[in-house]
Protein backbone atom coordinates (compact mmCIF):
# COMPACT_ATOMS: atom_id res chain seq x y z
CA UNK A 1 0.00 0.00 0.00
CA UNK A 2 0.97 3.23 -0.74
CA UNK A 3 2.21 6.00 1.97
CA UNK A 4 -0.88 8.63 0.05
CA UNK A 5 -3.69 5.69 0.69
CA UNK A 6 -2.34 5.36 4.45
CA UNK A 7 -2.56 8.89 5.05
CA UNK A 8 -5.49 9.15 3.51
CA UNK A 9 -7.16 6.21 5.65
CA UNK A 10 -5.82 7.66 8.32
CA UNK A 11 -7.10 10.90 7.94
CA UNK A 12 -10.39 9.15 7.15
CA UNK A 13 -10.27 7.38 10.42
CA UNK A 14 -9.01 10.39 12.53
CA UNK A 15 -12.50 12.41 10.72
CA UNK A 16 -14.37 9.11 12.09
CA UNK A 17 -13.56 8.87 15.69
CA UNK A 18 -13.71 12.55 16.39
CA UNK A 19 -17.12 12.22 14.64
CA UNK A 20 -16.50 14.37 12.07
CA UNK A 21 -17.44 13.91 8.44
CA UNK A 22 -16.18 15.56 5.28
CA UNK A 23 -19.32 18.43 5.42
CA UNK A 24 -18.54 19.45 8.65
CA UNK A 25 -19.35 18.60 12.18
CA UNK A 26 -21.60 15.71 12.80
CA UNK A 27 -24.65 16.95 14.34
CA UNK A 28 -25.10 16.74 17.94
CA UNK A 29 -28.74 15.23 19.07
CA UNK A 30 -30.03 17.66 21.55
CA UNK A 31 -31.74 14.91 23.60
CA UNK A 32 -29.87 12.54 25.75
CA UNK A 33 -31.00 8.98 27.45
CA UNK A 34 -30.60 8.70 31.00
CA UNK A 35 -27.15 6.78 30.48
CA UNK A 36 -25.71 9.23 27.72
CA UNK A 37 -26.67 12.08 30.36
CA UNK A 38 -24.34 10.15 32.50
CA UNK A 39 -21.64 10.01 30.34
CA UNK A 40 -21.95 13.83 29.35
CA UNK A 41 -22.15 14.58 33.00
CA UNK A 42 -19.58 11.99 34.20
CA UNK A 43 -22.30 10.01 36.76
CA UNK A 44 -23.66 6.87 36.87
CA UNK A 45 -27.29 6.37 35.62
CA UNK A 46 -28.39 5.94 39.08
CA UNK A 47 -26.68 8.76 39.59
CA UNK A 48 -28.44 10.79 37.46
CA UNK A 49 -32.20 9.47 38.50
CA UNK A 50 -31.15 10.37 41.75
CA UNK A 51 -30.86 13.81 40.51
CA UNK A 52 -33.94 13.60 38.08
CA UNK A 53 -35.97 12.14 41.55
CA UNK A 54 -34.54 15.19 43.57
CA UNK A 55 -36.27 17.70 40.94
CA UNK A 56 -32.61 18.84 39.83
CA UNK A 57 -32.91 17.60 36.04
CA UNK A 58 -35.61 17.64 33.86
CA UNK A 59 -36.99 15.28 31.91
CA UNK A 60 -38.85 14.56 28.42
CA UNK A 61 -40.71 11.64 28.51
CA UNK A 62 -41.70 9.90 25.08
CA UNK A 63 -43.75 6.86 24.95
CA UNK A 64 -42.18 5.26 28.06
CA UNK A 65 -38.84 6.78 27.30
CA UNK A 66 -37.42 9.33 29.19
CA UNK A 67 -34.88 11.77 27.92
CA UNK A 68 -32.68 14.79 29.01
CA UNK A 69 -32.38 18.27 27.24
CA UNK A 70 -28.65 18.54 26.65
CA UNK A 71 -29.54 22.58 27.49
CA UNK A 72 -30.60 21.79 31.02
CA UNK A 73 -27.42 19.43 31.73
CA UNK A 74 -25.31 22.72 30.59
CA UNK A 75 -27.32 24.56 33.08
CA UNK A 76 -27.30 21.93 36.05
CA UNK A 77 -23.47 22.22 35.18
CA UNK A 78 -23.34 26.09 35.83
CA UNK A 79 -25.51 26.06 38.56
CA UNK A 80 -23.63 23.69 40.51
CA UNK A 81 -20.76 26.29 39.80
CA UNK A 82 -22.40 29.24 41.60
């Protein structure tokens, strides 16, 4: 293989995992489940339906799914700064 196609699959693969794609950013989803609100906010999921329980996170409940607004878990963050 050629050094220009291992650059190039690296590049590919570097665009990949930092979940990029040649147009631009990927696009974010603005909702979260209860365990990628954890991740984002570096808790467990009990963690965070401790804090959805407590009234300190909102929630968006579809079906019998519930999900978090990515805006309030940017707020929680700053409040918990104050």
């Amino acid at each position: 293989m050629g050094i220009e196609k291992q650059i190039a699959e690296e590049v590919v693969r570097l665009l990949v995992e930092r979940g990029m794609v040649l147009g631009g950013p990927k696009i974010q989803p603005r909702l979260m489940t209860v365990a990628q609100a954890g991740e984002y906010l570096g808790r467990s999921k009990d963690g965070v339906r401790r804090l959805i329980e407590s009234g300190k996170l909102k929630t968006i409940r579809h079906d019998r799914r519930v999900f978090l607004d990515v805006r309030d878990l940017d707020q929680a963050i700053e409040d918990a700064k104050k």
